[in-house]
N, C-alpha and C. Protein backbone atom coordinates (compact mmCIF):
# COMPACT_ATOMS: atom_id res chain seq x y z
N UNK A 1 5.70 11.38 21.77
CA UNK A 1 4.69 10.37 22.05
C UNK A 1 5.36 9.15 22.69
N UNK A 2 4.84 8.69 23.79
CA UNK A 2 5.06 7.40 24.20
C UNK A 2 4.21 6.17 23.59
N UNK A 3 4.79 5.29 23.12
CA UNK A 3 3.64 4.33 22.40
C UNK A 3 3.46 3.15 23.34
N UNK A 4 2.24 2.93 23.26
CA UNK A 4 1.73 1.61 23.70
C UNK A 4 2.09 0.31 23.23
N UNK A 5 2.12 -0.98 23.15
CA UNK A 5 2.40 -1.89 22.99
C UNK A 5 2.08 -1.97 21.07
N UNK A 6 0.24 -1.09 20.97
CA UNK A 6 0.25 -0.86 19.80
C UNK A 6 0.73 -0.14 18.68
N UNK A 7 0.88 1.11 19.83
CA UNK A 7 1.70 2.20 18.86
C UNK A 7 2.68 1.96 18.23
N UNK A 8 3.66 0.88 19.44
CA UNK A 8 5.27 0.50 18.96
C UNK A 8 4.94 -0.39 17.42
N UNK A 9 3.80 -1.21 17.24
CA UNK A 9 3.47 -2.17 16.34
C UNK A 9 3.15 -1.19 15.04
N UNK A 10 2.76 0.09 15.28
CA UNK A 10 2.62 0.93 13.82
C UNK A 10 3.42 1.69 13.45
N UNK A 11 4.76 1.57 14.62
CA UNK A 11 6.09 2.74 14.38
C UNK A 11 6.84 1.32 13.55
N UNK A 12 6.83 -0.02 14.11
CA UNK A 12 7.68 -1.15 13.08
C UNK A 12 7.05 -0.99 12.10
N UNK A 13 5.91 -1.24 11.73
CA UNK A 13 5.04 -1.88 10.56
C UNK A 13 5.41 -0.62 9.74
N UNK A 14 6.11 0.48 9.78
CA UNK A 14 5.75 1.83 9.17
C UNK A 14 7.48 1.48 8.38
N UNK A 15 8.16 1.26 9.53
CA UNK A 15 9.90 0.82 9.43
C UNK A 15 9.79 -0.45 8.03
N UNK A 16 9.14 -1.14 8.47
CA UNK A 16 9.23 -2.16 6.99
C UNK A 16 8.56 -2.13 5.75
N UNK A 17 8.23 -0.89 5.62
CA UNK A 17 7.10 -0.89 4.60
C UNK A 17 8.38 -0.49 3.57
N UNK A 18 9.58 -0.03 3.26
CA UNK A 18 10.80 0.30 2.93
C UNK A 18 11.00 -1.45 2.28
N UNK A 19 10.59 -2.38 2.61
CA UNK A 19 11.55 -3.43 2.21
C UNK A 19 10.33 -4.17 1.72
N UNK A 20 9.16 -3.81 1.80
CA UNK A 20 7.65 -4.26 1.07
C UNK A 20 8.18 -3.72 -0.10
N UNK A 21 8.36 -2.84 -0.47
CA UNK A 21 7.93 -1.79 -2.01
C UNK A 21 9.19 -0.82 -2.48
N UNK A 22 9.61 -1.43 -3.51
CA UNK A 22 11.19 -0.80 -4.05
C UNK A 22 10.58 0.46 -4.77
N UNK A 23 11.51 1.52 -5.08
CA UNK A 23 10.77 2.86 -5.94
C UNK A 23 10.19 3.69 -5.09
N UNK A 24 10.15 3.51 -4.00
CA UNK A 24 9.36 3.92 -2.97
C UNK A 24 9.88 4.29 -1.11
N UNK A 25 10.09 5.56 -1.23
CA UNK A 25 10.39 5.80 0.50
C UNK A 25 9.59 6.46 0.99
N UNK A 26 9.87 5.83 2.00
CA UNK A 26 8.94 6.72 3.65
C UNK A 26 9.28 7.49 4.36
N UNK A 27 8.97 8.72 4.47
CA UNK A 27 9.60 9.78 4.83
C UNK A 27 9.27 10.22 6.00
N UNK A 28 9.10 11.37 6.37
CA UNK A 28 8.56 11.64 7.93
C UNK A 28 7.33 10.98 8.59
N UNK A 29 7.48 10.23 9.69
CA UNK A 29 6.14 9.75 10.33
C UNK A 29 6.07 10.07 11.35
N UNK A 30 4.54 10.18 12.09
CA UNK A 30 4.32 10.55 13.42
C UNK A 30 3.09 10.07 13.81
N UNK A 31 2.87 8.52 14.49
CA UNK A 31 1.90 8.37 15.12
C UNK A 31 1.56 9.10 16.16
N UNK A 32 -0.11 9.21 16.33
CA UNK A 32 -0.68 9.58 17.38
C UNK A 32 -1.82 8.83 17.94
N UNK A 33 -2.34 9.40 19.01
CA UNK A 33 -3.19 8.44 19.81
C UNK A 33 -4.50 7.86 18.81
N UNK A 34 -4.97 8.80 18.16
CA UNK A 34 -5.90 8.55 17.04
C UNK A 34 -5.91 8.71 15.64
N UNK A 35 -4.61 9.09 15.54
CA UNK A 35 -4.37 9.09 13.68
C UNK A 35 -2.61 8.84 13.68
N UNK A 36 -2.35 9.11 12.25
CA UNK A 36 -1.19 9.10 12.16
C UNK A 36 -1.02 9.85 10.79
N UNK A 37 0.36 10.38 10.61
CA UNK A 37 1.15 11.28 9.69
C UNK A 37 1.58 10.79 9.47
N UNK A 38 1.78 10.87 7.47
CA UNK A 38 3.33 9.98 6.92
C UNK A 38 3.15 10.63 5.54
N UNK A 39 4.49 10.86 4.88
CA UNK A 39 5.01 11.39 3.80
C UNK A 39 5.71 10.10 3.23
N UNK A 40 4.98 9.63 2.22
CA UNK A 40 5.09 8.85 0.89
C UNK A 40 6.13 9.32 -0.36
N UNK A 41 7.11 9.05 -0.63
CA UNK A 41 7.67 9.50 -2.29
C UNK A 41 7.54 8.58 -2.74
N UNK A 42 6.84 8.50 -3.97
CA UNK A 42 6.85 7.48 -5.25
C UNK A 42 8.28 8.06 -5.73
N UNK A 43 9.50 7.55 -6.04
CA UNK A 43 10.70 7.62 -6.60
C UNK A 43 10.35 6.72 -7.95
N UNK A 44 9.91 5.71 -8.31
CA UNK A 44 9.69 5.49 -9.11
C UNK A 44 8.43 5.93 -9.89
N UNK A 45 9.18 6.53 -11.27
CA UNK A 45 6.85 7.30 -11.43
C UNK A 45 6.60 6.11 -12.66
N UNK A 46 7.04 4.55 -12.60
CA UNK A 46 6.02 4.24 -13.26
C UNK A 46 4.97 3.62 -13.05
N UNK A 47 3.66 4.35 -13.42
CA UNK A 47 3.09 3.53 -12.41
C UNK A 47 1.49 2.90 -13.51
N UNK A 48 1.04 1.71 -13.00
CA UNK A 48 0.22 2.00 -14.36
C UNK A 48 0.11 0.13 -13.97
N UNK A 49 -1.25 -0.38 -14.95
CA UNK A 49 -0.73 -1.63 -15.47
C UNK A 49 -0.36 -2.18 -16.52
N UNK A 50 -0.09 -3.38 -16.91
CA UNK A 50 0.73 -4.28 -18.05
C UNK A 50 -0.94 -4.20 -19.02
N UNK A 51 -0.61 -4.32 -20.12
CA UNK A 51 -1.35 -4.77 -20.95
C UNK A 51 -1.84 -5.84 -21.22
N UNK A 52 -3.21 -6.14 -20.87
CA UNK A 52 -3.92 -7.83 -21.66
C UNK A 52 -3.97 -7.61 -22.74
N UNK A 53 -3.60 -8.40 -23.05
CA UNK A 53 -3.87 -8.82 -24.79
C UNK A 53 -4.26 -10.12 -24.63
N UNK A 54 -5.58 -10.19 -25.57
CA UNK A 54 -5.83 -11.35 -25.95
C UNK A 54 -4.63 -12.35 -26.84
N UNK A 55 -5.00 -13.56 -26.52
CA UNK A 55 -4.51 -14.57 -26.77
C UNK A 55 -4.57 -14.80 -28.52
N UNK A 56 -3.48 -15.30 -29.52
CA UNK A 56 -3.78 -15.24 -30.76
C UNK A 56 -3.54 -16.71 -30.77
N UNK A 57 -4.96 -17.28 -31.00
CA UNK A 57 -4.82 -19.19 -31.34
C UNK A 57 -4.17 -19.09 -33.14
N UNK A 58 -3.74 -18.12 -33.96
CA UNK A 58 -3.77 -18.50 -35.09
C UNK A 58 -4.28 -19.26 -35.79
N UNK A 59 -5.70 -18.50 -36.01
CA UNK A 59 -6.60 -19.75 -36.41
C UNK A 59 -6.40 -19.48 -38.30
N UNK A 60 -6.15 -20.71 -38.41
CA UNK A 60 -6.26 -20.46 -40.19
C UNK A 60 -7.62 -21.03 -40.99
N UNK A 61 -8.05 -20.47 -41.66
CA UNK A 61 -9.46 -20.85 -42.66
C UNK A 61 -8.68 -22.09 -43.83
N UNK A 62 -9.38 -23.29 -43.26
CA UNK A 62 -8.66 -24.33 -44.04
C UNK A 62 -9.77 -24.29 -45.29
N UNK A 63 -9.48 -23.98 -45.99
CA UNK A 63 -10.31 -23.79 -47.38
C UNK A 63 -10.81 -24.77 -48.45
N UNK A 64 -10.19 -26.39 -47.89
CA UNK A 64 -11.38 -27.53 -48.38
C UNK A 64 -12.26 -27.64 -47.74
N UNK A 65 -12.32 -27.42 -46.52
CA UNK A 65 -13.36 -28.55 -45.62
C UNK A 65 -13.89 -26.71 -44.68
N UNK A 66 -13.54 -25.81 -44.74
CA UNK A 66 -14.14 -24.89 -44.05
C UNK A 66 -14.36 -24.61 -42.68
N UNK A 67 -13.22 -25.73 -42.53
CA UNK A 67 -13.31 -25.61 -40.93
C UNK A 67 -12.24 -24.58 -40.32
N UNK A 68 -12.05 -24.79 -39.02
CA UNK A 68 -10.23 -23.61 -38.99
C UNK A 68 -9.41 -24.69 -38.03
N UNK A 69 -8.91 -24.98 -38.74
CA UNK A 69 -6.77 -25.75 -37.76
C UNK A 69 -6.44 -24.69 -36.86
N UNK A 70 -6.30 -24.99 -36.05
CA UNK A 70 -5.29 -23.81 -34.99
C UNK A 70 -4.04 -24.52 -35.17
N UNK A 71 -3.55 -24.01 -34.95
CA UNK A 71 -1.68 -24.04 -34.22
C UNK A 71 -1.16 -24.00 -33.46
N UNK A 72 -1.29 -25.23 -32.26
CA UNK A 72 -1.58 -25.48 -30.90
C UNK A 72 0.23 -24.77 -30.41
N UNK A 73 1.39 -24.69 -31.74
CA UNK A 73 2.42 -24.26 -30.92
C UNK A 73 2.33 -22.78 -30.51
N UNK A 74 1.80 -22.33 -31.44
CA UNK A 74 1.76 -20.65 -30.97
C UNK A 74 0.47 -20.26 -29.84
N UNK A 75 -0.51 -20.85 -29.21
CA UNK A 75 -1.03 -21.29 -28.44
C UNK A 75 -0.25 -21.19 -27.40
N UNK A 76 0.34 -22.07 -27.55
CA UNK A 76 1.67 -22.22 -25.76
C UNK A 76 2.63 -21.09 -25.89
N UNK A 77 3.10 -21.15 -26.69
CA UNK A 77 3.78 -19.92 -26.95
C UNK A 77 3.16 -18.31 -26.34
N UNK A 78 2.08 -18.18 -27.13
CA UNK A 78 1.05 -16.85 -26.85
C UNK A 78 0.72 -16.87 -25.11
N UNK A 79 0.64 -17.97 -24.60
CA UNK A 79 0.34 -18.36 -23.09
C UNK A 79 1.40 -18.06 -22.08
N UNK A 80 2.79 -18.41 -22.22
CA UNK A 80 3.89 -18.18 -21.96
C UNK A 80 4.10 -17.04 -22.10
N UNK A 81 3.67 -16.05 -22.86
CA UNK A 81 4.04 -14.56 -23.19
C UNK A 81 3.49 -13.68 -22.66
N UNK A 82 1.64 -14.16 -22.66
CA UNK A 82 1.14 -13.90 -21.37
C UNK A 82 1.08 -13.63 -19.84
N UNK A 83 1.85 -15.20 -19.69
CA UNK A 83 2.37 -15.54 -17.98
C UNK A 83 3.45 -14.59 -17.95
N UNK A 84 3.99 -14.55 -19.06
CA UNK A 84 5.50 -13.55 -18.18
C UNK A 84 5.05 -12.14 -18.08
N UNK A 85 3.83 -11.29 -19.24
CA UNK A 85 3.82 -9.87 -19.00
C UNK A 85 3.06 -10.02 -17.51
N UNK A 86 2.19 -11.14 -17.51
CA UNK A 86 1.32 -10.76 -15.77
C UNK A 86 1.96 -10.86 -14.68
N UNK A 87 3.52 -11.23 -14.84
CA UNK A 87 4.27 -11.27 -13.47
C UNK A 87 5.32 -9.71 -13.45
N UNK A 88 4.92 -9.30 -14.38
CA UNK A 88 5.76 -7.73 -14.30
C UNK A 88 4.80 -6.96 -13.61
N UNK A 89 6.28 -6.21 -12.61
CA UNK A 89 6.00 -5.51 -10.89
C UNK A 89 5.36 -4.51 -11.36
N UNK A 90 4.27 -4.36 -10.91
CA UNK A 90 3.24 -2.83 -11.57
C UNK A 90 3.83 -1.87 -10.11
N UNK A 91 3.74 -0.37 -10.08
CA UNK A 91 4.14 0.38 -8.97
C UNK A 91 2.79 0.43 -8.16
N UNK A 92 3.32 0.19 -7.29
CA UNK A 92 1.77 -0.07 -6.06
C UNK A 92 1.55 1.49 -5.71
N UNK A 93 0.28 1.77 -6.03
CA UNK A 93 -0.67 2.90 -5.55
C UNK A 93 -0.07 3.12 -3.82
N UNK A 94 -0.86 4.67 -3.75
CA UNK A 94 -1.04 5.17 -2.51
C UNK A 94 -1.82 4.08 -1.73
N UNK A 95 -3.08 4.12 -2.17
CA UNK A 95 -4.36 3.26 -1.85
C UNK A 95 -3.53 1.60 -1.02
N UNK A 96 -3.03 1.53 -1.90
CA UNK A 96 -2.32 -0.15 -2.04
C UNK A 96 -1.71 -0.07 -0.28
N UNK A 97 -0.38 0.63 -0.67
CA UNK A 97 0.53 0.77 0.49
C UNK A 97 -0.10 1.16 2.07
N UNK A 98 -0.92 1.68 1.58
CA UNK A 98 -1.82 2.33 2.85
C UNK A 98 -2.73 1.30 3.52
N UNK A 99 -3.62 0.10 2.63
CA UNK A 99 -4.31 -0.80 2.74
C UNK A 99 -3.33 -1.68 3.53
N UNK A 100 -1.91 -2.00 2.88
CA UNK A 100 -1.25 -2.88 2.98
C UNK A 100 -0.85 -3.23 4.67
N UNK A 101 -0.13 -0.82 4.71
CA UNK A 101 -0.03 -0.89 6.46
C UNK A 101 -1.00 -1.30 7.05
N UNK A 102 -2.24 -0.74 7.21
CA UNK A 102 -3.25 -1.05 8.06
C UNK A 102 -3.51 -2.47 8.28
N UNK A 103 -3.31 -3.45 7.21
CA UNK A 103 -3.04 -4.80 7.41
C UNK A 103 -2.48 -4.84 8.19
N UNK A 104 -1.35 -4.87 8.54
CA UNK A 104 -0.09 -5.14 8.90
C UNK A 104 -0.47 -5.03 10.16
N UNK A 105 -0.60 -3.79 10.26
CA UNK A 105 -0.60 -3.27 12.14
C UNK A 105 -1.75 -4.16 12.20
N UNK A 106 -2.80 -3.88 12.25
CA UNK A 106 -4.23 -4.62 12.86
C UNK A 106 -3.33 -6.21 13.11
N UNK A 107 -3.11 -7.10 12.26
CA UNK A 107 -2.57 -8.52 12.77
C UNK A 107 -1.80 -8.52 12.99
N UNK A 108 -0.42 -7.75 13.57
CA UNK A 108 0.27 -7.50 14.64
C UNK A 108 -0.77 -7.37 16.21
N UNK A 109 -1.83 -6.09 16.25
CA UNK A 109 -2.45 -5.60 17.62
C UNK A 109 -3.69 -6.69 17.58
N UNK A 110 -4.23 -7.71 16.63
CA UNK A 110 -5.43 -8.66 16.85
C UNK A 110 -4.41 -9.61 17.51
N UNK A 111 -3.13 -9.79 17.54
CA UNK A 111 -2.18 -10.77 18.01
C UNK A 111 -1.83 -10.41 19.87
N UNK A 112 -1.56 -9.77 19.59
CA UNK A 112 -1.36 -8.71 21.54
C UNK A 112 -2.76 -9.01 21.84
N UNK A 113 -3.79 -7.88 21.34
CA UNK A 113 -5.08 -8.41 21.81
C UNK A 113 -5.33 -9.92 22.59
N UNK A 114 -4.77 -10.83 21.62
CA UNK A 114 -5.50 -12.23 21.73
C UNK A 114 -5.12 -12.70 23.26
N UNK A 115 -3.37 -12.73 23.11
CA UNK A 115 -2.53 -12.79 24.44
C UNK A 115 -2.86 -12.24 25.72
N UNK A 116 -3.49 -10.88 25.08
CA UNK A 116 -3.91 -10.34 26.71
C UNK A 116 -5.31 -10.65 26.89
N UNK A 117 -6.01 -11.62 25.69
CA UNK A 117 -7.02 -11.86 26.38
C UNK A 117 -8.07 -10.66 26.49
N UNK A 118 -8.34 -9.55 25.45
CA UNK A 118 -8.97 -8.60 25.28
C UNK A 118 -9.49 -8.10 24.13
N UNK A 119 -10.44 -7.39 23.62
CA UNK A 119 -11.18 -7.15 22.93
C UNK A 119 -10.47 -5.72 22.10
N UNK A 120 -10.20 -5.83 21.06
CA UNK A 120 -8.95 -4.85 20.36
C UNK A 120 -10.37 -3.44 19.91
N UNK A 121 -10.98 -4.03 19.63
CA UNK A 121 -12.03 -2.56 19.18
C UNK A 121 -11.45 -2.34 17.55
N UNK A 122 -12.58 -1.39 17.44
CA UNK A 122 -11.50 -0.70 16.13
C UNK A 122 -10.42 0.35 16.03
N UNK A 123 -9.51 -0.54 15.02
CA UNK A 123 -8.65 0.49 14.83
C UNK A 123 -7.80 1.72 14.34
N UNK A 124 -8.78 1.38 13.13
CA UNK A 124 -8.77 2.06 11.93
C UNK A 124 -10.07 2.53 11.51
N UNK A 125 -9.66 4.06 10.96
CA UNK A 125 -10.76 4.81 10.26
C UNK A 125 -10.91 3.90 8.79
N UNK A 126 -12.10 4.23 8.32
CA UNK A 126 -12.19 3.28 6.73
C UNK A 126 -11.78 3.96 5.99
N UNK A 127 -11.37 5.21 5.90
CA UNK A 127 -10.49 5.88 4.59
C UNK A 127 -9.34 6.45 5.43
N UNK A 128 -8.48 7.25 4.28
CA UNK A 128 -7.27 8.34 4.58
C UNK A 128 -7.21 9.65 3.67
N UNK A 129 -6.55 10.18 4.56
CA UNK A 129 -6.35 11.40 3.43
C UNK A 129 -5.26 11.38 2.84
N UNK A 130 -5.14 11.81 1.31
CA UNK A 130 -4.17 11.60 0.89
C UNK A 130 -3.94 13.14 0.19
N UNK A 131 -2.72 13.61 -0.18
CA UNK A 131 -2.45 14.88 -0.66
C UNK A 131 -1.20 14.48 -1.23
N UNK A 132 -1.19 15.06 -2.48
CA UNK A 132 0.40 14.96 -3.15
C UNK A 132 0.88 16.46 -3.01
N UNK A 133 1.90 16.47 -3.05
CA UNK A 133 3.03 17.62 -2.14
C UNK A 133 3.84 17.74 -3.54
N UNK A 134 3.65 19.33 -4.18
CA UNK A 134 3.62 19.45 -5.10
C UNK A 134 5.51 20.52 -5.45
N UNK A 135 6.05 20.77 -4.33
CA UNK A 135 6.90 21.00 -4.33
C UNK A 135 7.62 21.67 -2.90
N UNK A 136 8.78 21.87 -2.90
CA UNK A 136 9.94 22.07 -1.58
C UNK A 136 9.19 22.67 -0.63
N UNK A 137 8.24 24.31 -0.76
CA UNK A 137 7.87 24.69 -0.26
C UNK A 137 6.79 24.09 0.64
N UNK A 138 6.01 23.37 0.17
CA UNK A 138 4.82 22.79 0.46
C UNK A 138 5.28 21.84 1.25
N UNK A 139 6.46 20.63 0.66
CA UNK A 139 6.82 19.64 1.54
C UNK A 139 7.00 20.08 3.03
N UNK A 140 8.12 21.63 2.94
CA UNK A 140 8.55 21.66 4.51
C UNK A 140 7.33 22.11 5.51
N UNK A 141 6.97 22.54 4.74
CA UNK A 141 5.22 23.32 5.31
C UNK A 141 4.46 21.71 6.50
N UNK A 142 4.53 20.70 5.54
CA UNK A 142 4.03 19.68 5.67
C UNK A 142 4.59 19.00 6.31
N UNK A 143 5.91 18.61 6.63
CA UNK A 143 7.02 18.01 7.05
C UNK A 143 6.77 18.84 8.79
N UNK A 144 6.69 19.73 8.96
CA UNK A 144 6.72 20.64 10.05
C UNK A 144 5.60 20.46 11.12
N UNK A 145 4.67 20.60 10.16
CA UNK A 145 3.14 20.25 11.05
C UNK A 145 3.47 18.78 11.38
N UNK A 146 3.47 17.38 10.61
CA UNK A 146 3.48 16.45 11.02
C UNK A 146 4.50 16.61 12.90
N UNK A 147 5.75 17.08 12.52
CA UNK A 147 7.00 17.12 13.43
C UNK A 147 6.54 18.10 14.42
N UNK A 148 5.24 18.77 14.40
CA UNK A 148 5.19 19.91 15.88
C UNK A 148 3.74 18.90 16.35
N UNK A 149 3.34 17.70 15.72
CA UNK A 149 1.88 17.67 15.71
C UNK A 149 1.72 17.07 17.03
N UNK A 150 2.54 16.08 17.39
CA UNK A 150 2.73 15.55 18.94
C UNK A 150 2.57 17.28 20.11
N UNK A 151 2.79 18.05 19.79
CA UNK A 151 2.77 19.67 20.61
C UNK A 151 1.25 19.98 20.85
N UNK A 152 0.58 19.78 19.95
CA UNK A 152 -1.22 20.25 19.60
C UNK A 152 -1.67 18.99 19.86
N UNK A 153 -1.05 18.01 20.43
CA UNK A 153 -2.27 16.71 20.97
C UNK A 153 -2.38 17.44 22.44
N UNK A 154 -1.67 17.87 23.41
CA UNK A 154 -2.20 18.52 24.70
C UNK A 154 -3.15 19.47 24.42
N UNK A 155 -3.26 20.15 23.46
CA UNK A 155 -4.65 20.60 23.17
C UNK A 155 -6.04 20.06 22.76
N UNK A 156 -5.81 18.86 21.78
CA UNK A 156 -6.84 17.72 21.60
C UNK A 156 -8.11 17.69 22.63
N UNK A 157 -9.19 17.71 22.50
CA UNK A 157 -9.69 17.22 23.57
C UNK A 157 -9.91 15.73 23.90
N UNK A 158 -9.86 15.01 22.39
CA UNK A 158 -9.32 13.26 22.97
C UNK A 158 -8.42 13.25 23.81
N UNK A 159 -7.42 14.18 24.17
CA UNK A 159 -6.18 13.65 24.77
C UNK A 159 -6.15 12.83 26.35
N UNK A 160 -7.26 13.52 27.11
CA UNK A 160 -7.82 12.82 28.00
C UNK A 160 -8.11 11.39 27.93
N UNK A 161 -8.73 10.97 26.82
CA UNK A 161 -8.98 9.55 27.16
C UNK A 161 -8.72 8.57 26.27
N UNK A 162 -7.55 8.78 24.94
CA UNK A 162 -7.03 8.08 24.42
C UNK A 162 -5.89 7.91 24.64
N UNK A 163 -4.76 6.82 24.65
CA UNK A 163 -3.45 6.53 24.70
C UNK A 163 -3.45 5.87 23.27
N UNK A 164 -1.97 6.40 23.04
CA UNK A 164 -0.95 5.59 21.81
C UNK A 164 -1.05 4.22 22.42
């Protein structure tokens, strides 16, 4: 494939997605004029989120007056314990990374667009397909088609009137 000004913008954006998301490589890719191929490994499998837990004001039953005292230190405390589990790195989904590229490229090509003074269209389908690759066999199976898939765009019948 020869890429267009845009294409080149989804072969980088594809190159840095490696330094977006640790636990995580990008394996074979192959843009084309109207889609694109890419093999994902989650290397890290944890994947999941942190636990909320409510907040414990330690409220105590003051037993003259029936009211309840809190314990404004364990309060800050409980808050602080909070703030730190919500800043632990959850493993970003398929969904995530995929959302993330398509970001990426689109305000890279809404940027060219602007410069040349032209109307970018759409560029993206609203979903993807996703398939987990369940072992060696399957990968090379998969790995292969992506790597012959540039061969079967001269068959395409878009091929006529789309460019990378």
């Amino acid at each position: 494939m020869v890429f267009s000004e845009y294409g080149e913008q989804a072969h980088k954006e594809w190159g840095k997605l490696s330094e977006r998301y640790s636990g995580i490589a990008f394996d074979i890719f192959q843009i084309m004029p109207n889609h694109i191929h890419g093999i994902i490994e989650i290397q890290n499998s944890t994947v999941g989120a942190t636990l909320a837990v409510a907040q414990n004001a330690n409220v105590a039953q003051n037993t003259n007056t029936n009211q309840s005292a809190v314990n404004t230190t364990n309060i800050v405390h409980n808050c602080e314990t909070a703030r730190k589990r919500a800043t632990v790195k959850v493993a970003p989904t398929v969904g995530r990374i995929v959302g993330a590229y398509k970001s990426l490229v689109l305000t890279k090509c809404l940027e060219i667009s602007k410069q040349k003074n032209c109307i970018l269209g759409k560029l993206w389908q609203r979903n993807y397909y996703e398939h987990r690759i369940r072992n060696e066999t399957e990968y090379m199976k998969i790995a292969e088609y992506i790597q012959k898939n540039p061969i079967l765009w001269g068959r395409d019948y878009l091929n006529t009137i789309i460019s990378v």
